[in-house]
N, C-alpha and C. Protein backbone atom coordinates (compact mmCIF):
# COMPACT_ATOMS: atom_id res chain seq x y z
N UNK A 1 -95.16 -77.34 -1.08
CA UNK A 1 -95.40 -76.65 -2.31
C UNK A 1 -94.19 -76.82 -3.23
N UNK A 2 -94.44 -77.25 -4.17
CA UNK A 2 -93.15 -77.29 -5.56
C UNK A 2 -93.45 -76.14 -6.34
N UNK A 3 -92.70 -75.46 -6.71
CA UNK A 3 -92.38 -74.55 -8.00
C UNK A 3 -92.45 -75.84 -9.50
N UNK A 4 -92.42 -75.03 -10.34
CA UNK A 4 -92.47 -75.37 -11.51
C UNK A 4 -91.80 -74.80 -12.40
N UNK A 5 -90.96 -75.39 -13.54
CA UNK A 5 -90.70 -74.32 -14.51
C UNK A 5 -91.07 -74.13 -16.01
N UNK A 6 -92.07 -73.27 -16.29
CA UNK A 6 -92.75 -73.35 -17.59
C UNK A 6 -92.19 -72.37 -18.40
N UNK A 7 -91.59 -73.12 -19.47
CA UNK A 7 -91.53 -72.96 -20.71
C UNK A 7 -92.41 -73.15 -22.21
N UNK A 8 -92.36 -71.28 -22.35
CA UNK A 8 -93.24 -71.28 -23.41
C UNK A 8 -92.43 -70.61 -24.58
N UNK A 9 -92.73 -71.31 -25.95
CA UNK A 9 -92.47 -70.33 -27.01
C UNK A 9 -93.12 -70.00 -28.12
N UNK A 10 -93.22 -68.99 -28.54
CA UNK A 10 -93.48 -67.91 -29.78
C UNK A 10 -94.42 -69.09 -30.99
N UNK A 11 -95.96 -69.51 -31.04
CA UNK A 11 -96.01 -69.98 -31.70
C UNK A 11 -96.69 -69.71 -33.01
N UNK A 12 -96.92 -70.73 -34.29
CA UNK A 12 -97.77 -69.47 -35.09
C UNK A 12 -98.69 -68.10 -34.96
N UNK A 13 -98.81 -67.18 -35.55
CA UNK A 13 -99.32 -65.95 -34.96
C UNK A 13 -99.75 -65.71 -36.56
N UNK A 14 -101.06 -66.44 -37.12
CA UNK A 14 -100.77 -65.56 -38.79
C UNK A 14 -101.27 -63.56 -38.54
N UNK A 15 -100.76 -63.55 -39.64
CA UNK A 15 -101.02 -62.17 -39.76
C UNK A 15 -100.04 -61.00 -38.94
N UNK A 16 -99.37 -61.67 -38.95
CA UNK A 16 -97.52 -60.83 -37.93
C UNK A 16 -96.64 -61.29 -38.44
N UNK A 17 -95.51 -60.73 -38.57
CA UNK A 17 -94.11 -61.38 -39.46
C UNK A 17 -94.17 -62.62 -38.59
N UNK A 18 -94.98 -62.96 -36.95
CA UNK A 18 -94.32 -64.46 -36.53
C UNK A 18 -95.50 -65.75 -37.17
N UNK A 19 -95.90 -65.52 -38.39
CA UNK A 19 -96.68 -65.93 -38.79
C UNK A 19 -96.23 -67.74 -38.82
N UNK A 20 -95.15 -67.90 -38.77
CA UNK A 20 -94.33 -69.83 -38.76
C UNK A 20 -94.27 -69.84 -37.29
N UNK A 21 -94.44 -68.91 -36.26
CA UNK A 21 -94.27 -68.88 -35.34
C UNK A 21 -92.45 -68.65 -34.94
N UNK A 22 -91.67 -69.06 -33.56
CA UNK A 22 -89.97 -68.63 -34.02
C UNK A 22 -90.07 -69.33 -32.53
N UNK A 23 -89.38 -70.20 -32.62
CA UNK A 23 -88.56 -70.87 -31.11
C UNK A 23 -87.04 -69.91 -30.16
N UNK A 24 -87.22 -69.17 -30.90
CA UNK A 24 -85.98 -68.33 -30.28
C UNK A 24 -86.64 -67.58 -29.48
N UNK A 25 -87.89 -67.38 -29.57
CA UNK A 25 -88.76 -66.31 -28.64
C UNK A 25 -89.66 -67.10 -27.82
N UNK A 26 -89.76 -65.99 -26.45
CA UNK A 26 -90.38 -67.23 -25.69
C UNK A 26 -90.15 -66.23 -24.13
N UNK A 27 -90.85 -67.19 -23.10
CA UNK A 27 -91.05 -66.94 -21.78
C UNK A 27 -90.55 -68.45 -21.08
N UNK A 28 -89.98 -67.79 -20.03
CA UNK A 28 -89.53 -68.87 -19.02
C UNK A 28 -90.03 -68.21 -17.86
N UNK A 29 -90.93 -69.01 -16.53
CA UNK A 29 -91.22 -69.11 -15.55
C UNK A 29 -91.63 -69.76 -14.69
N UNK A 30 -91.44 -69.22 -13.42
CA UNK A 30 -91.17 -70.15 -12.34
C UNK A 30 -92.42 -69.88 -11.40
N UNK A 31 -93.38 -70.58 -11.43
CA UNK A 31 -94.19 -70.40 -10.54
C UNK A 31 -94.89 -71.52 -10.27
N UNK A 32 -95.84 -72.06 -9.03
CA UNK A 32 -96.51 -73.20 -8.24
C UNK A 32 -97.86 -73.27 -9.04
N UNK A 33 -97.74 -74.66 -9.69
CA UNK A 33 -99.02 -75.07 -10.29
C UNK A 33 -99.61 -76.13 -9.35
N UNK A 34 -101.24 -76.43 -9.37
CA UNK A 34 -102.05 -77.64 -8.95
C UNK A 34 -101.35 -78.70 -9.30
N UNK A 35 -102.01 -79.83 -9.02
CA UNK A 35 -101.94 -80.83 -9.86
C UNK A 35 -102.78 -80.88 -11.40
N UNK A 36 -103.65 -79.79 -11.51
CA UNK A 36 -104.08 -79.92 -12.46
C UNK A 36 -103.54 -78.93 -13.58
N UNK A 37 -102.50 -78.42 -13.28
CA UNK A 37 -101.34 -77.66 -14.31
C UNK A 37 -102.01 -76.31 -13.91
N UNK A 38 -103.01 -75.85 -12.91
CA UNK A 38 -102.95 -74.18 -13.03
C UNK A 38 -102.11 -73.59 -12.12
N UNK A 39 -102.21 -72.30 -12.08
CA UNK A 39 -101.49 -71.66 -10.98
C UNK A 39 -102.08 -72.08 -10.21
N UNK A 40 -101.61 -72.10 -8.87
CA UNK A 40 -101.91 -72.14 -7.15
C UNK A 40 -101.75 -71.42 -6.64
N UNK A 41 -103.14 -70.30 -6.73
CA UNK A 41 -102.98 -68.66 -5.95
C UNK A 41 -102.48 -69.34 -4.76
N UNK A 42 -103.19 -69.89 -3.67
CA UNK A 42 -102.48 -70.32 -2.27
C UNK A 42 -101.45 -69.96 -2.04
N UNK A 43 -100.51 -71.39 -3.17
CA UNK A 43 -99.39 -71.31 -3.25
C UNK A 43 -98.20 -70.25 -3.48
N UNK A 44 -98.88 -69.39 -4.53
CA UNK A 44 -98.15 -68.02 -4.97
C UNK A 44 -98.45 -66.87 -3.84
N UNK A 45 -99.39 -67.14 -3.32
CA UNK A 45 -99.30 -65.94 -2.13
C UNK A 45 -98.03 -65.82 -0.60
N UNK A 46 -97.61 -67.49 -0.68
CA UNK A 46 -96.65 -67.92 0.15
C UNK A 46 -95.27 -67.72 -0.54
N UNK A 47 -95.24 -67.52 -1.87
CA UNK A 47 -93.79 -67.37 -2.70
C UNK A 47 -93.75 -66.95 -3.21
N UNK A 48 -94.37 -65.54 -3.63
CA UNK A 48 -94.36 -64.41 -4.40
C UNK A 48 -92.88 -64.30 -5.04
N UNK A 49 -92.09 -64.00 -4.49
CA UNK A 49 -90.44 -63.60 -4.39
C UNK A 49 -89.96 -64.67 -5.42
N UNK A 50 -90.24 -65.89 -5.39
CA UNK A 50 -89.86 -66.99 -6.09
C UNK A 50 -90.39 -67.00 -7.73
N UNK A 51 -91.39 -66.79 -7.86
CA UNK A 51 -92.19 -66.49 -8.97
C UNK A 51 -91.87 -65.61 -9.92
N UNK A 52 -90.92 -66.11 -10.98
CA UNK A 52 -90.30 -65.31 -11.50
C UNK A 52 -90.41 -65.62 -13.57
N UNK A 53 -89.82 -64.38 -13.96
CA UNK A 53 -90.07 -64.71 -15.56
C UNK A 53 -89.02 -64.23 -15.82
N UNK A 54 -88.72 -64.56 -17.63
CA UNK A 54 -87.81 -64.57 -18.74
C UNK A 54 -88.53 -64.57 -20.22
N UNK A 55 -88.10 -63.20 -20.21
CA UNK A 55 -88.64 -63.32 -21.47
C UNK A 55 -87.00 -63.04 -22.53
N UNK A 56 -87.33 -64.05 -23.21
CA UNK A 56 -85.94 -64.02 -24.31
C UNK A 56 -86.56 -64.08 -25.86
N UNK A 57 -85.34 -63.06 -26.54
CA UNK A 57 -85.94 -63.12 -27.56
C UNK A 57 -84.29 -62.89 -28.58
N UNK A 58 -84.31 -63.62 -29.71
CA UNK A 58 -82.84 -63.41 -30.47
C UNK A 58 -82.32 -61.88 -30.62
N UNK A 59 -83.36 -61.09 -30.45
CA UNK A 59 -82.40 -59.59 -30.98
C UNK A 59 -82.28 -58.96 -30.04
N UNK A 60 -82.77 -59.05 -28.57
CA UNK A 60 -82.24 -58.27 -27.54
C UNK A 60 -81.73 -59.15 -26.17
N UNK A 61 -81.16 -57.96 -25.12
CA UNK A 61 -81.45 -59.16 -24.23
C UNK A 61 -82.10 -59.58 -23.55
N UNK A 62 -82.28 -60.49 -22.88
CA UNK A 62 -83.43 -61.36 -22.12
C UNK A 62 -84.16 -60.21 -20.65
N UNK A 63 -85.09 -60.16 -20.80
CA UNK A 63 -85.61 -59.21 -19.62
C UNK A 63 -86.10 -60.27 -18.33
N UNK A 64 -85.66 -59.93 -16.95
CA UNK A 64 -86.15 -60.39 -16.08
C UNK A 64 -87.04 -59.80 -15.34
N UNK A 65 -87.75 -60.46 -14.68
CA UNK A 65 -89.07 -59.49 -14.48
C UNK A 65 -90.02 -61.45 -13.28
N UNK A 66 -91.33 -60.60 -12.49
CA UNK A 66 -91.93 -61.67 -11.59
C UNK A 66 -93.35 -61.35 -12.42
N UNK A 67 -93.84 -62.41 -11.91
CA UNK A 67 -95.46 -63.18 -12.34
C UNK A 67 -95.30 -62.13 -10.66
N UNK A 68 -97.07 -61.70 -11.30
CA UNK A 68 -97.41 -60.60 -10.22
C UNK A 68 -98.96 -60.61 -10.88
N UNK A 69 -99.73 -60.43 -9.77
CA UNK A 69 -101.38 -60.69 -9.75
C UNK A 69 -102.22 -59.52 -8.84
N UNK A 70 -102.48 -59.05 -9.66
CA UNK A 70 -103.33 -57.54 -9.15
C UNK A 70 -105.01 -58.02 -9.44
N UNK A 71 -105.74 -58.20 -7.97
CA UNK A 71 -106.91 -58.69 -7.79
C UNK A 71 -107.14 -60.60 -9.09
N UNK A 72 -107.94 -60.17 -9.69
CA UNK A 72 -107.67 -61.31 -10.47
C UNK A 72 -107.16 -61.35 -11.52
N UNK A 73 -106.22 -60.57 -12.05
CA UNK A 73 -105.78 -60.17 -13.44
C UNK A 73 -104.30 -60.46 -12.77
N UNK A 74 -103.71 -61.22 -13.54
CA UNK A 74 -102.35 -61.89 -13.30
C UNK A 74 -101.44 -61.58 -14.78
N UNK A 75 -99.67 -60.73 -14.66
CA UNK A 75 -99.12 -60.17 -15.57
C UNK A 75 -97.66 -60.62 -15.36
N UNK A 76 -97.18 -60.08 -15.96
CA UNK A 76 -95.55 -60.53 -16.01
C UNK A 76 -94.87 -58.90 -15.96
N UNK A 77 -94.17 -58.36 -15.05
CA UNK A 77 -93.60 -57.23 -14.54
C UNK A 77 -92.24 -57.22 -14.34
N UNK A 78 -92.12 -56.33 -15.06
CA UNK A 78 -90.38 -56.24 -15.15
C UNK A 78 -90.08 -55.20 -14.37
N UNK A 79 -90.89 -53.79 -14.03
CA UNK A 79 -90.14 -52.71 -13.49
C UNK A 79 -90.63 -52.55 -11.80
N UNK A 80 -91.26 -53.56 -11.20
CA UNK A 80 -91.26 -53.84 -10.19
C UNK A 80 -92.52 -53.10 -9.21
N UNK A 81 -93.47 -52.63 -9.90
CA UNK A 81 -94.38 -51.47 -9.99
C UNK A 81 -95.70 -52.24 -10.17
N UNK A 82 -96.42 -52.44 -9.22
CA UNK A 82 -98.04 -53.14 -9.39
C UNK A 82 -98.95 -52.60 -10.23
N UNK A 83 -98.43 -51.13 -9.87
CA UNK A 83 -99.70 -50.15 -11.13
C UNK A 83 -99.58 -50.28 -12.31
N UNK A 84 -98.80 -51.01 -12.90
CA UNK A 84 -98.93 -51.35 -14.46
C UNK A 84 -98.35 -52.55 -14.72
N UNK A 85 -99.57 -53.08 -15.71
CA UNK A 85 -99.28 -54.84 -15.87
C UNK A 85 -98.47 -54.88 -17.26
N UNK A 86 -97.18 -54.88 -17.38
CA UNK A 86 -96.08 -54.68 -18.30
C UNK A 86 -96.68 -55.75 -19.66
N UNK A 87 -97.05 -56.49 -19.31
CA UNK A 87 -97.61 -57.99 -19.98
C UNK A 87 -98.38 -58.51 -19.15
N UNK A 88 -99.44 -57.99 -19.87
CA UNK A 88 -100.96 -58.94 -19.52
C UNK A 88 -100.98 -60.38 -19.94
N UNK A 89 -101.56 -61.55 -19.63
CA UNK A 89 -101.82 -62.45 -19.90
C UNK A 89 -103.30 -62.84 -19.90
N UNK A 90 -103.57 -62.69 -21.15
CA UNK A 90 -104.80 -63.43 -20.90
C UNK A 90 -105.23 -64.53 -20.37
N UNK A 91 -106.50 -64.22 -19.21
CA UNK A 91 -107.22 -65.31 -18.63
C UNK A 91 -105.94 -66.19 -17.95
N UNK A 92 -104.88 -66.14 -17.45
CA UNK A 92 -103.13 -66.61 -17.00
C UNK A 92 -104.76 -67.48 -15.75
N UNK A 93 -105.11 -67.10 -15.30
CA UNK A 93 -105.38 -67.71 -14.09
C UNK A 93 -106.18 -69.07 -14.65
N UNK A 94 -106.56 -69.08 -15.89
CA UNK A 94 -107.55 -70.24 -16.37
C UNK A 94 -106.42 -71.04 -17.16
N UNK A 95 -105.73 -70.66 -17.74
CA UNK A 95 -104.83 -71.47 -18.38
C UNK A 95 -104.31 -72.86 -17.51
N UNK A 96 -104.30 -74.01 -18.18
CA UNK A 96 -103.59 -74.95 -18.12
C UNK A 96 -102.38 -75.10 -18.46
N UNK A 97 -100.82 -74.85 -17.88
CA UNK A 97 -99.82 -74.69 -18.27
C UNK A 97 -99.49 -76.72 -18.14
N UNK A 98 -99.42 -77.18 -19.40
CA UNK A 98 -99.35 -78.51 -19.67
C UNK A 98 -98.42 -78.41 -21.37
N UNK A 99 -97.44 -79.57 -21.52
CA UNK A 99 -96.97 -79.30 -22.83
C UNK A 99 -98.38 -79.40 -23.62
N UNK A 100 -98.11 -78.34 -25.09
CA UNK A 100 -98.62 -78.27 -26.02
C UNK A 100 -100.18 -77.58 -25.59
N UNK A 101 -100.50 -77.19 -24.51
CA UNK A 101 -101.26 -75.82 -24.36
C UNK A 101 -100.81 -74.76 -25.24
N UNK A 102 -101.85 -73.47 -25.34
CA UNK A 102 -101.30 -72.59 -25.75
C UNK A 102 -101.99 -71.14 -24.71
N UNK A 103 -100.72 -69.90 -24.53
CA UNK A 103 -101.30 -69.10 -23.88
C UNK A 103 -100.96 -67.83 -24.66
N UNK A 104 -101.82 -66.65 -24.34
CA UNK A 104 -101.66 -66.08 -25.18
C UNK A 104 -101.05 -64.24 -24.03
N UNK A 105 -100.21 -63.77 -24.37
CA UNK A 105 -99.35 -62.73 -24.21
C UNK A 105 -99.68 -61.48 -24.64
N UNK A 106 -99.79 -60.52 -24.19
CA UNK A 106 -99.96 -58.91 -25.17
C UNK A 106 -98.23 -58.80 -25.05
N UNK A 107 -97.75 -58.49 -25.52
CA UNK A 107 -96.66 -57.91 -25.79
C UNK A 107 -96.30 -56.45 -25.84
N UNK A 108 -94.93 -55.58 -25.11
CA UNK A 108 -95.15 -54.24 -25.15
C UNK A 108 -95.70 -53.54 -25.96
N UNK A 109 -95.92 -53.73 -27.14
CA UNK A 109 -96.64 -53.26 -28.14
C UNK A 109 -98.11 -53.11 -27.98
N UNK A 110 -98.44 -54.05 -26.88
CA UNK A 110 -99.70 -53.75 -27.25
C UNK A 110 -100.61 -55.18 -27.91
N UNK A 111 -100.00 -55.64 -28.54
CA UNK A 111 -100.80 -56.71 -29.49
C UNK A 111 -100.06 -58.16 -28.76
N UNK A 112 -101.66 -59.71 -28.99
CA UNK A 112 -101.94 -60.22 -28.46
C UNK A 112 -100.76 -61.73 -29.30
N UNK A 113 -99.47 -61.66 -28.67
CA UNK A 113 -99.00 -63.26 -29.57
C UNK A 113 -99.52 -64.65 -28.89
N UNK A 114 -100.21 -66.00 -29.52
CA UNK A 114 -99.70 -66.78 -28.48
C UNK A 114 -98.76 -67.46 -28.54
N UNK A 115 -98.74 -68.36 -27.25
CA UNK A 115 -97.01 -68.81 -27.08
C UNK A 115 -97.51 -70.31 -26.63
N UNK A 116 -96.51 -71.67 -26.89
CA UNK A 116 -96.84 -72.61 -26.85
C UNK A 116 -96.04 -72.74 -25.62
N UNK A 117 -96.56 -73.50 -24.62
CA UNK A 117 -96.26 -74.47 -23.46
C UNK A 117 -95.12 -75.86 -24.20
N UNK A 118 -93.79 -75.71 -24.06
CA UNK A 118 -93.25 -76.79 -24.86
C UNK A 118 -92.17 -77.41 -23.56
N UNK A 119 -92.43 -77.02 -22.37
CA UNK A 119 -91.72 -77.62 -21.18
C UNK A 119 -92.36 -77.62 -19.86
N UNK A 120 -92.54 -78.47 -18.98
CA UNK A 120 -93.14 -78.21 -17.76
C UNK A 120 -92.49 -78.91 -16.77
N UNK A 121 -91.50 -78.61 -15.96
CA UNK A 121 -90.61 -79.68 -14.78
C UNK A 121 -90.34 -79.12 -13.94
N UNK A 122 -90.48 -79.85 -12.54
CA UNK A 122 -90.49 -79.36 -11.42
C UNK A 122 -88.96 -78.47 -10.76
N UNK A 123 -88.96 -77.76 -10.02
CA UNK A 123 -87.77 -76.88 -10.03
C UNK A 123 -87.19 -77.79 -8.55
C-alpha cells in the first residue's frame, strides 16, 4: 500500500469574497488512493493513524487534524472526536483526487468552498 499526498487549493468560489479563488488556502493530505485516484477504504482501514490533513490558510495557523470516515460519510477532524465531522466533504469517497479535479469542502462556517486538486505524489 502507498500513501499519497494530495494537495488541494482554494479555487474560484463566485459569490464569496474567494470569488478569483486564493492559492494561499488550501488542504494537504495524506491518504491511500487506487490506481484510479480514489480513496482505498481497504487501504485506509490498515492506516488510519497515517491519514492525515492540513488545512492552511494566510491569516491563521495551519490546523492539523486526520481524514476519518464514519460509515460512508468521510470528513477531515481536527479535535479527534468521531461524533462530529469538523469538515464534511462532499461525496470525498467518489471523488477522483487527480491534478485539476475539483472537490468541494464545507468549511467551519458551514458553507460549501471548492478546492482544486493541484498536486498528487506518492509519499
Amino acid at each position: 500500500m502507498t500513501l499519497s499526498r494530495i494537495v488541494m487549493r482554494l479555487a474560484r468560489n463566485p459569490g464569496t469574497e474567494f470569488a478569483g479563488g486564493d492559492d494561499h488556502r488550501g488542504y494537504a493530505l495524506t491518504a491511500p488512493l487506487t490506481s484510479d485516484g480514489l480513496l482505498d477504504e481497504a487501504a485506509y482501514s490498515k492506516s488510519k493513524a497515517e491519514c492525515t490533513v492540513r488545512r492552511f490558510t494566510p491569516d491563521e495557523d495551519a490546523a492539523d487534524g486526520r481524514l476519518a470516515r464514519k460509515g460512508s460519510r468521510w470528513f477531515f477532524d481536527y479535535d479527534g472526536q468521531d461524533d462530529l465531522d469538523d469538515e464534511p466533504v462532499h461525496r470525498l469517497g467518489e471523488h477522483r483526487f487527480a491534478v485539476g479535479e475539483y472537490v468541494t469542502v464545507t468549511d467551519e462556517d458551514g458553507r460549501p468552498l471548492t478546492y482544486k486538486v493541484v498536486e498528487v505524489q506518492p509519499v
